[in-house]
PDB file of N, CA and C in Angstrom:
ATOM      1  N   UNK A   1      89.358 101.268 141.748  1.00  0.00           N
ATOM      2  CA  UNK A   1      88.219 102.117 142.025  1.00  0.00           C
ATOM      3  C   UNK A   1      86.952 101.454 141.497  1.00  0.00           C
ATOM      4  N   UNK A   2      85.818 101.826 142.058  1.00  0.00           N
ATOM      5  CA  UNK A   2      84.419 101.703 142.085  1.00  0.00           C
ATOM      6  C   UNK A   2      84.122 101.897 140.644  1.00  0.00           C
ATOM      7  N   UNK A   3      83.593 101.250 139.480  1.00  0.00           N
ATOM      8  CA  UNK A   3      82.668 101.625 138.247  1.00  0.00           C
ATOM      9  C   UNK A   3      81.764 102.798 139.130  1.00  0.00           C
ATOM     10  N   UNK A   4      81.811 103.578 138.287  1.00  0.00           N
ATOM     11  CA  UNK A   4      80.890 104.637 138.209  1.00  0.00           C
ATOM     12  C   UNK A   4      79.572 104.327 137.890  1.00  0.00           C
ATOM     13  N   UNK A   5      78.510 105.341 138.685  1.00  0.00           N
ATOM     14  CA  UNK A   5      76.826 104.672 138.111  1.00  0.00           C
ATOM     15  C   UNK A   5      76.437 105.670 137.944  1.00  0.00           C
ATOM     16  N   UNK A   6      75.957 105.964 136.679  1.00  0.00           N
ATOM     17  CA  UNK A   6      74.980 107.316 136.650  1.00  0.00           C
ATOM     18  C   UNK A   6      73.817 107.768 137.007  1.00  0.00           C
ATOM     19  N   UNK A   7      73.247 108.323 137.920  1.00  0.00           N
ATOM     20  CA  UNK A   7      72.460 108.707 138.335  1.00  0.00           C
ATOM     21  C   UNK A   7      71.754 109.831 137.625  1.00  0.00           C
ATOM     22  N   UNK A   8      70.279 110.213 137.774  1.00  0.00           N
ATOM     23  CA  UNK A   8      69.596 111.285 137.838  1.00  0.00           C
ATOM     24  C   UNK A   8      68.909 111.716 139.138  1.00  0.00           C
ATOM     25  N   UNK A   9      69.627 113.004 139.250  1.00  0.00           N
ATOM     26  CA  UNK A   9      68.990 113.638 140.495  1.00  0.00           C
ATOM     27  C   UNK A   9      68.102 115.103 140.001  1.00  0.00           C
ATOM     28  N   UNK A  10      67.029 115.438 140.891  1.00  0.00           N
ATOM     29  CA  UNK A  10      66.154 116.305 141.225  1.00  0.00           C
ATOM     30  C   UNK A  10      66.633 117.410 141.799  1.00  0.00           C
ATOM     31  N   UNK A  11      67.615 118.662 141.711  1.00  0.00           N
ATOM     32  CA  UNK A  11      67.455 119.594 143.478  1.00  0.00           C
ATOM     33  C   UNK A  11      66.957 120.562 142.933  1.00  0.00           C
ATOM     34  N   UNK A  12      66.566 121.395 143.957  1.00  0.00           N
ATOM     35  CA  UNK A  12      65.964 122.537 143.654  1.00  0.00           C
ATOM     36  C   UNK A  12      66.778 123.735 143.168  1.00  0.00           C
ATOM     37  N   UNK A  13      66.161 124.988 142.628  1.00  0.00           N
ATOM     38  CA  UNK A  13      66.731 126.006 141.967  1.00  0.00           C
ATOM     39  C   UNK A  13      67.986 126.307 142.853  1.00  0.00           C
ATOM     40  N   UNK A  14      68.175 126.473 143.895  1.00  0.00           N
ATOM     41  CA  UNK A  14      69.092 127.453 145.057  1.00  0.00           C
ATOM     42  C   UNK A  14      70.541 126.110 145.077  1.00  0.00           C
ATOM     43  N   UNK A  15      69.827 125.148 145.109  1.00  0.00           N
ATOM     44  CA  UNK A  15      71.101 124.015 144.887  1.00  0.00           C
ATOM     45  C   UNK A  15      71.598 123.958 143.962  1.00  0.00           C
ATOM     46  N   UNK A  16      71.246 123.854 142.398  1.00  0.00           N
ATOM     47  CA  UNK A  16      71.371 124.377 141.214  1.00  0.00           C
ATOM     48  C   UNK A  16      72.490 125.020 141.262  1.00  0.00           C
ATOM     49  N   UNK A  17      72.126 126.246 141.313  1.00  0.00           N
ATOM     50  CA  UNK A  17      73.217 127.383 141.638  1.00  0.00           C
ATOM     51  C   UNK A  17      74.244 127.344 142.392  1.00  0.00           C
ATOM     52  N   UNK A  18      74.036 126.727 143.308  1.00  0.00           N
ATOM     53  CA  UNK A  18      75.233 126.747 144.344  1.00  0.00           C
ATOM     54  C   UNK A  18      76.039 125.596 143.435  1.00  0.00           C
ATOM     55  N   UNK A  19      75.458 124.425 143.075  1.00  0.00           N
ATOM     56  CA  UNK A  19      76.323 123.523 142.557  1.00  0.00           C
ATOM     57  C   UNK A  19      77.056 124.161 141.468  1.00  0.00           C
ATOM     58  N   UNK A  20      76.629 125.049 140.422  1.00  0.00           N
ATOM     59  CA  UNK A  20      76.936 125.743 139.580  1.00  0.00           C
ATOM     60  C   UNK A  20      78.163 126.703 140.433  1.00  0.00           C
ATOM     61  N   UNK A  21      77.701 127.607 140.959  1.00  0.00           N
ATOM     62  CA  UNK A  21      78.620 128.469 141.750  1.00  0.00           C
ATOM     63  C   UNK A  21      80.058 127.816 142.032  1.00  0.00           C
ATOM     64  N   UNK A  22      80.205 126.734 142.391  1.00  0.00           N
ATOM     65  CA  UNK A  22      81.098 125.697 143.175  1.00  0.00           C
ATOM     66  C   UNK A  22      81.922 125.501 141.905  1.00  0.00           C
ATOM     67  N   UNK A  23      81.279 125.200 140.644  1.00  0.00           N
ATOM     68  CA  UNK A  23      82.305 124.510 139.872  1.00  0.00           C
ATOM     69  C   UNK A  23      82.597 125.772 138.526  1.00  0.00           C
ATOM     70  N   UNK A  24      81.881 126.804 138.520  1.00  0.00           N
ATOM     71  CA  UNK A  24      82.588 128.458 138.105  1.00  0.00           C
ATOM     72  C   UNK A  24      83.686 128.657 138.767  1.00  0.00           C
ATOM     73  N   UNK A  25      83.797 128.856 140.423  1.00  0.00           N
ATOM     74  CA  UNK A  25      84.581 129.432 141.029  1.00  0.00           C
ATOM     75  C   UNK A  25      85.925 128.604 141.323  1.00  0.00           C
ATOM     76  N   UNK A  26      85.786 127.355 140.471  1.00  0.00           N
ATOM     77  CA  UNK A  26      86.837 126.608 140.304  1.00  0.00           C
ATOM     78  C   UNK A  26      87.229 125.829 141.481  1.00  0.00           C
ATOM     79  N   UNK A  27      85.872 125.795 142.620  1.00  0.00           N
ATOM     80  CA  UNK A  27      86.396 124.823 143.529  1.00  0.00           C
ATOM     81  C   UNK A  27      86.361 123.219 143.684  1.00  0.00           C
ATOM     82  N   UNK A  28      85.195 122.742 142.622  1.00  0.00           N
ATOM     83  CA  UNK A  28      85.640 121.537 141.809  1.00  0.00           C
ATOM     84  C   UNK A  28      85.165 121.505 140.842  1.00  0.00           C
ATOM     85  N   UNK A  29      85.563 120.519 139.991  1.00  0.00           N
ATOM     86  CA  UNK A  29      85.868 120.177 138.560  1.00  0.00           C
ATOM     87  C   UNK A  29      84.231 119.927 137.854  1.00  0.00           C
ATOM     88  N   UNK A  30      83.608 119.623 138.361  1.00  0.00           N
ATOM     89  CA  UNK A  30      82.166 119.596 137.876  1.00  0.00           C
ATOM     90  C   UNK A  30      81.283 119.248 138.936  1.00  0.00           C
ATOM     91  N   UNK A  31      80.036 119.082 138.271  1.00  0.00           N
ATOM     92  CA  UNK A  31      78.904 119.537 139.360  1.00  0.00           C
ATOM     93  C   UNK A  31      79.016 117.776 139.966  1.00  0.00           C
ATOM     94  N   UNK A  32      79.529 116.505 139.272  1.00  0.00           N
ATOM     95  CA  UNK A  32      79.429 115.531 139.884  1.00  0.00           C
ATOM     96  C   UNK A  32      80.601 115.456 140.661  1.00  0.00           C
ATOM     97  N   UNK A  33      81.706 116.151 140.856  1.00  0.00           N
ATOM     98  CA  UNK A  33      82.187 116.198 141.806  1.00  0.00           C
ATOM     99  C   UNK A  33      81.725 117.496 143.162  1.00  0.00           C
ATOM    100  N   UNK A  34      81.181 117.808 143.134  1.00  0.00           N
ATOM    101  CA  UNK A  34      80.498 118.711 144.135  1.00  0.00           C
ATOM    102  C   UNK A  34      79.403 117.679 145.067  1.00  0.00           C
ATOM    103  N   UNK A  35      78.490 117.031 143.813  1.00  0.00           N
ATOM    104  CA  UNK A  35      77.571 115.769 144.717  1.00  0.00           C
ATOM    105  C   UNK A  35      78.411 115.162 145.858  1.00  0.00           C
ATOM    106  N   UNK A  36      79.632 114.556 144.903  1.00  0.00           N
ATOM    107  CA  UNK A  36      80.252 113.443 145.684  1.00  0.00           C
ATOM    108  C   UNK A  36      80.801 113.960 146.662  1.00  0.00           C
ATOM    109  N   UNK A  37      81.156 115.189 146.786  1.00  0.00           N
ATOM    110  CA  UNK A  37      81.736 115.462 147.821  1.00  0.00           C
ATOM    111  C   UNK A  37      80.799 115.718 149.188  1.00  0.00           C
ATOM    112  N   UNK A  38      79.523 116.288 148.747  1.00  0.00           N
ATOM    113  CA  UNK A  38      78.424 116.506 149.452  1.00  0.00           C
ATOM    114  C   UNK A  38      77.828 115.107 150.156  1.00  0.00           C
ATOM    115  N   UNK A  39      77.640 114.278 149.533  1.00  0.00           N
ATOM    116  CA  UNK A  39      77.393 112.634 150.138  1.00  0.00           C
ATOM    117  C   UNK A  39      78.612 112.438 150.970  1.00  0.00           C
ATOM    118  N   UNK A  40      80.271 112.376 150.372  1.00  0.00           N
ATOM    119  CA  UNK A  40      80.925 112.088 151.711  1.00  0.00           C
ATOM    120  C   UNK A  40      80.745 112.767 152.873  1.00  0.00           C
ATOM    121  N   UNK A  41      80.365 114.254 152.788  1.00  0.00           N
ATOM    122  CA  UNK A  41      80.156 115.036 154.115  1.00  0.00           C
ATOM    123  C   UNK A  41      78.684 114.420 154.308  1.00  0.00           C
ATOM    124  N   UNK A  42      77.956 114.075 153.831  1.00  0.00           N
ATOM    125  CA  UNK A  42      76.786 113.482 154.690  1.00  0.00           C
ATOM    126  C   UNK A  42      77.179 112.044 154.970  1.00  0.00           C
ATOM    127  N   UNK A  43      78.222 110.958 154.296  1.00  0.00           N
ATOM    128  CA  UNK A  43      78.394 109.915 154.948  1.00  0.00           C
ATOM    129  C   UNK A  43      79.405 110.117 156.411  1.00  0.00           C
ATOM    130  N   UNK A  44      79.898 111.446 156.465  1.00  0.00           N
ATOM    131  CA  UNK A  44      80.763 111.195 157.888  1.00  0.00           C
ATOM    132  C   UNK A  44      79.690 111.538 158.974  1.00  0.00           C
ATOM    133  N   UNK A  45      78.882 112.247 158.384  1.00  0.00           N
ATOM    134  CA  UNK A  45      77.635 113.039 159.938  1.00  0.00           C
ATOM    135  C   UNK A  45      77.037 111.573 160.291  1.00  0.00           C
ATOM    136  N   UNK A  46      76.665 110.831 158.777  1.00  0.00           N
ATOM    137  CA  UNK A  46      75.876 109.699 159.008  1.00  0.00           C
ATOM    138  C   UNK A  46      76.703 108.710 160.424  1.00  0.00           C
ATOM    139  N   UNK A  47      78.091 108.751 159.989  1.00  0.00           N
ATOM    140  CA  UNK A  47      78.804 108.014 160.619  1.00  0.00           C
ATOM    141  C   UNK A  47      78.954 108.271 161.987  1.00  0.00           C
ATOM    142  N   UNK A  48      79.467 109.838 162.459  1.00  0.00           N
ATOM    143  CA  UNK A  48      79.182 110.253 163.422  1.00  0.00           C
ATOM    144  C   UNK A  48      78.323 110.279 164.166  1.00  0.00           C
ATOM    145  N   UNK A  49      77.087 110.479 163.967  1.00  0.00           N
ATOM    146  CA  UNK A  49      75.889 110.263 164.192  1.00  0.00           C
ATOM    147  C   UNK A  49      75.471 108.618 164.621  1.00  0.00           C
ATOM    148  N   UNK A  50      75.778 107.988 164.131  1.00  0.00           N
ATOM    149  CA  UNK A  50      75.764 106.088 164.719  1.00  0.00           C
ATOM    150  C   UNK A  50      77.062 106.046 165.908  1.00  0.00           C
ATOM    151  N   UNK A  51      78.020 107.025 166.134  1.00  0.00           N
ATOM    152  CA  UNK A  51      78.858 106.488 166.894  1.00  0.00           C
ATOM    153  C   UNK A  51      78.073 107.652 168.135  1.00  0.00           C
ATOM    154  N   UNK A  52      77.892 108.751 168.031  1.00  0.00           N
ATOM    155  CA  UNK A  52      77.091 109.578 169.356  1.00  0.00           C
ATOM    156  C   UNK A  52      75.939 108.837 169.576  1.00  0.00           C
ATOM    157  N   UNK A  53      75.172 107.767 168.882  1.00  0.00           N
ATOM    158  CA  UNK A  53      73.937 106.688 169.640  1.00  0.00           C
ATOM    159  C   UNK A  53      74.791 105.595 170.122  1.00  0.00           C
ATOM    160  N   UNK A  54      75.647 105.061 169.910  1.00  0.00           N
ATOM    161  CA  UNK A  54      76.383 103.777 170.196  1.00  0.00           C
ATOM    162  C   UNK A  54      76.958 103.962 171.629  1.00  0.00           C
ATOM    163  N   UNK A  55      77.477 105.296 171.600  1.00  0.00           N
ATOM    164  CA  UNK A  55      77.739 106.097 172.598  1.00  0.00           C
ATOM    165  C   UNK A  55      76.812 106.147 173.948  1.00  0.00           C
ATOM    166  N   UNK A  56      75.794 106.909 173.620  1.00  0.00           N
ATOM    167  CA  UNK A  56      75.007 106.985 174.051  1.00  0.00           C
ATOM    168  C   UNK A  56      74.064 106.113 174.825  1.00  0.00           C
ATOM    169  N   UNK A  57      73.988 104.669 174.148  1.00  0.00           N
ATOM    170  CA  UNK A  57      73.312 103.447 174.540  1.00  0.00           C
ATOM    171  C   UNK A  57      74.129 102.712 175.231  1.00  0.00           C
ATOM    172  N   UNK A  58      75.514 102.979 175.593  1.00  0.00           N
ATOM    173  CA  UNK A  58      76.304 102.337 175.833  1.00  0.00           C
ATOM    174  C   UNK A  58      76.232 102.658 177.163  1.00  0.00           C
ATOM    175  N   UNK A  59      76.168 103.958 177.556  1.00  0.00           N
ATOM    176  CA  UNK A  59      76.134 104.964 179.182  1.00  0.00           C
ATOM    177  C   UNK A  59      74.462 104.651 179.903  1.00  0.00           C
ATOM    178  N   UNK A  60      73.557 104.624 178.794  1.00  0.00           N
ATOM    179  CA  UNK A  60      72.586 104.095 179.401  1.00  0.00           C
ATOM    180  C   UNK A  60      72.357 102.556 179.639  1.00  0.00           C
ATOM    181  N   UNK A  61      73.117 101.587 179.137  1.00  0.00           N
ATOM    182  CA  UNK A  61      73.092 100.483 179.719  1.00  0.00           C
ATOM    183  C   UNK A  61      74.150 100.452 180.396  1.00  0.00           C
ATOM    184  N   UNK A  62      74.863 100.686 181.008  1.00  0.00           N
ATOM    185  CA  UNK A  62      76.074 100.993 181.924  1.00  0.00           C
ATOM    186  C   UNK A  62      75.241 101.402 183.377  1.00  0.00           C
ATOM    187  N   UNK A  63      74.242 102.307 183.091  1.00  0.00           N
ATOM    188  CA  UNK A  63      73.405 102.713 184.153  1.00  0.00           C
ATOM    189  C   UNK A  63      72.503 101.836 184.423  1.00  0.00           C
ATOM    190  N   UNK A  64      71.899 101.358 183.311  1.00  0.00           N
ATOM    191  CA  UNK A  64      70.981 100.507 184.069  1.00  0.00           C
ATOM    192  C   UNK A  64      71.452  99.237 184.885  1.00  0.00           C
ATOM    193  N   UNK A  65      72.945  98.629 184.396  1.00  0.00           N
ATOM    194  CA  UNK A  65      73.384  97.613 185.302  1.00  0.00           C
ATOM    195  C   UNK A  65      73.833  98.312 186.435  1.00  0.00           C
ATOM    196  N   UNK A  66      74.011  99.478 186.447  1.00  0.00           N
ATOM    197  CA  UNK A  66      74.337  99.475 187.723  1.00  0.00           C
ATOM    198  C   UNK A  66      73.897  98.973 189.222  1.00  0.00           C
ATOM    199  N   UNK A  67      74.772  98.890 189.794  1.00  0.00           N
ATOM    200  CA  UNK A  67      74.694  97.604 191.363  1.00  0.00           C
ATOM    201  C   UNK A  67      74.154  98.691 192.066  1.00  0.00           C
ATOM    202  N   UNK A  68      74.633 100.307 192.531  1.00  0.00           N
ATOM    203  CA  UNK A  68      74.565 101.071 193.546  1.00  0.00           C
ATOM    204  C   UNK A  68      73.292 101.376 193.827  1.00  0.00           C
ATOM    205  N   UNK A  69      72.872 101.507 194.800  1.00  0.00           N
ATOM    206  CA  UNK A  69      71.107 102.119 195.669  1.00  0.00           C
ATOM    207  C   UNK A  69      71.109 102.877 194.627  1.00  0.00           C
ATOM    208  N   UNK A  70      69.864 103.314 194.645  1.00  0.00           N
ATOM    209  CA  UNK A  70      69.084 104.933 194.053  1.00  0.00           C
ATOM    210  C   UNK A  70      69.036 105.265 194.813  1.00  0.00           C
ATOM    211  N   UNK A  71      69.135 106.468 194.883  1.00  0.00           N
ATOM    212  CA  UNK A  71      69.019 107.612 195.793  1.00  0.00           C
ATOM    213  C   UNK A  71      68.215 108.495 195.844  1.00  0.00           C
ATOM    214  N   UNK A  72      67.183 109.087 196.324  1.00  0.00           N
ATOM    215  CA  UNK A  72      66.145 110.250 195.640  1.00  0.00           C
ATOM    216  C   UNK A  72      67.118 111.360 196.159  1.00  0.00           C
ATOM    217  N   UNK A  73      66.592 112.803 195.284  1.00  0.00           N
ATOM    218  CA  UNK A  73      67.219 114.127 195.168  1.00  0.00           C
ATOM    219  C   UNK A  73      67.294 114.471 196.736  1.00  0.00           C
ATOM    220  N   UNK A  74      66.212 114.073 197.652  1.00  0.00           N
ATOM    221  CA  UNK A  74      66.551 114.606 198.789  1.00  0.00           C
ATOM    222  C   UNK A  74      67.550 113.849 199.548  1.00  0.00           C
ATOM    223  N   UNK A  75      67.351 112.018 199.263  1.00  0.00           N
ATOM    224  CA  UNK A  75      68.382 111.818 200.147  1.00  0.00           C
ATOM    225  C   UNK A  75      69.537 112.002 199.627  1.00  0.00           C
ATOM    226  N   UNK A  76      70.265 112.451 198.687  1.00  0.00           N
ATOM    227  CA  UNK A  76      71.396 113.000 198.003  1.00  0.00           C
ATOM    228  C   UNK A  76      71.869 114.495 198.491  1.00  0.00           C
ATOM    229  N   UNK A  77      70.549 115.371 198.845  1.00  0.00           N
ATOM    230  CA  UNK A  77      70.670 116.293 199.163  1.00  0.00           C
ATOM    231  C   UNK A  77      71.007 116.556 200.491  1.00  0.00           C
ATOM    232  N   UNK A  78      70.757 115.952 201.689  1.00  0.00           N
ATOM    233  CA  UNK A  78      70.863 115.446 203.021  1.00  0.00           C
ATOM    234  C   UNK A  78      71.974 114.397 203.249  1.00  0.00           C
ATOM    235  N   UNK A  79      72.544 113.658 202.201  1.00  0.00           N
ATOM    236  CA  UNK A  79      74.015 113.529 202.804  1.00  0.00           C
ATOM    237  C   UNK A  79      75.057 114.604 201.963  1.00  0.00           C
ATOM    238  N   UNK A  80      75.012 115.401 201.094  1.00  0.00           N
ATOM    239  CA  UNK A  80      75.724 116.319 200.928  1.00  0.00           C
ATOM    240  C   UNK A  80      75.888 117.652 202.190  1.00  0.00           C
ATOM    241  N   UNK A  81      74.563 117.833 202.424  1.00  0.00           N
ATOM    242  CA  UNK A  81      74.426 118.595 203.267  1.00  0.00           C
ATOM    243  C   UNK A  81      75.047 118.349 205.097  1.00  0.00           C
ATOM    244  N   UNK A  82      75.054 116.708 204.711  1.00  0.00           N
ATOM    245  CA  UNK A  82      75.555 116.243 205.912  1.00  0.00           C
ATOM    246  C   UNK A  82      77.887 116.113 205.733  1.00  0.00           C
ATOM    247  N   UNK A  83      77.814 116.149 204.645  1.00  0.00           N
ATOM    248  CA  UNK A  83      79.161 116.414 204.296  1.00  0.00           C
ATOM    249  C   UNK A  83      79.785 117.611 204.248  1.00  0.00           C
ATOM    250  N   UNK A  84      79.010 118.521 203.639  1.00  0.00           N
ATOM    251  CA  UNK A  84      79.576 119.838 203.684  1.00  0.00           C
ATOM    252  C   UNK A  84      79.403 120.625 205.272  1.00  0.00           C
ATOM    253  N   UNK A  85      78.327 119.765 206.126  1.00  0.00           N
ATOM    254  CA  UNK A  85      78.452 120.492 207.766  1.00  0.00           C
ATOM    255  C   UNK A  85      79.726 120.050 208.187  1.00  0.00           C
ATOM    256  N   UNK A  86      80.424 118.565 208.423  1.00  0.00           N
ATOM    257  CA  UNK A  86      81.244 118.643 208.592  1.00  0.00           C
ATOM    258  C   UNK A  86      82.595 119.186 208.150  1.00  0.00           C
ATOM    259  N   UNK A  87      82.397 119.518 207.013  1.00  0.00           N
ATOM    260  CA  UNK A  87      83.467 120.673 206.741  1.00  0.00           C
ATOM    261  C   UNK A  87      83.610 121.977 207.066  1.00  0.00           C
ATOM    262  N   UNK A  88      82.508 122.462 207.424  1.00  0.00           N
ATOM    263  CA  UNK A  88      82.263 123.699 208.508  1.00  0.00           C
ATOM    264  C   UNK A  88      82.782 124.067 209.753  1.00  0.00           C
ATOM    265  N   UNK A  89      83.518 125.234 209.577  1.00  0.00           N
ATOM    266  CA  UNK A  89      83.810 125.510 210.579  1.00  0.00           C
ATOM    267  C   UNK A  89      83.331 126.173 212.256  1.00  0.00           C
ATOM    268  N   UNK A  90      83.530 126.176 213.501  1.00  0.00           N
ATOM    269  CA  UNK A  90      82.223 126.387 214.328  1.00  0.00           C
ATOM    270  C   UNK A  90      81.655 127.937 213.939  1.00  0.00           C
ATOM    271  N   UNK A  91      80.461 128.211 214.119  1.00  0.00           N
ATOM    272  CA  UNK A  91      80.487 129.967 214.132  1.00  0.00           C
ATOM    273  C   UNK A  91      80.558 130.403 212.772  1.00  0.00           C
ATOM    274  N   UNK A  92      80.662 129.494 211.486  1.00  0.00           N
ATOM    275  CA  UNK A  92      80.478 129.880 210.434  1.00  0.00           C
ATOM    276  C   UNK A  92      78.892 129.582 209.685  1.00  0.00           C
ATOM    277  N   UNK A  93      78.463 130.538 209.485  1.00  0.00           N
ATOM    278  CA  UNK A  93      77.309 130.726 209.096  1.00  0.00           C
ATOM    279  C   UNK A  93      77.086 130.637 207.378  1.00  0.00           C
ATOM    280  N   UNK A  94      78.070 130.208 206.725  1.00  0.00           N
ATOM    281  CA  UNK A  94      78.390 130.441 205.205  1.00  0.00           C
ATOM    282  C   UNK A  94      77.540 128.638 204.438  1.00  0.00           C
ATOM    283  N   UNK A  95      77.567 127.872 205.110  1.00  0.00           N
ATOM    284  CA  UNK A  95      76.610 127.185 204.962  1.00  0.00           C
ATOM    285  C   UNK A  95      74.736 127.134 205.267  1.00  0.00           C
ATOM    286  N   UNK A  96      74.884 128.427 205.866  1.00  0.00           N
ATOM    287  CA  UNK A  96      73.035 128.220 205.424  1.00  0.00           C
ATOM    288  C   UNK A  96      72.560 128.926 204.459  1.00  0.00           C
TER     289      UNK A  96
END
């Protein structure tokens, strides 16, 4: 394991308490285990958080190589519209 480093931290009154609260109610052993546990839950968001951008940058350069035409909304809209007529049956009016 890691040498330990002692720190001094700042929180405000309401954190105080809660850190206090946490280690009364016997859910850990002292208030520096309450920190540490609080940093690992902010190192997994941190972590999470780099993999939903990695993610993310990954779909937008995926798009931007893409090979296929652009299409504007109408001409998208006019071959759908040209797909779903042929699925129409004669005398059915449920497509307009």
């Amino acid at each position: 394991m890691e040498a330990a480093e002692k720190l001094s931290v700042t929180v405000t009154p309401a954190m105080a308490r809660m850190i206090r609260e946490k280690v009364e109610d016997g859910s850990y052993g002292s208030a520096s285990e309450v920190i540490r546990a609080a940093l690992r839950a902010f190192q997994r968001e941190e972590d999470e958080h780099a993999e939903r951008m990695a993610s993310i940058r990954a779909r937008v350069k995926a798009s931007l190589e893409d090979k296929r035409p652009n299409l504007s909304g109408e001409e998208v809209r006019t071959h759908l519209q040209g797909l779903f007529a042929g699925y129409s049956s004669p005398g059915d009016d449920s497509a307009a």
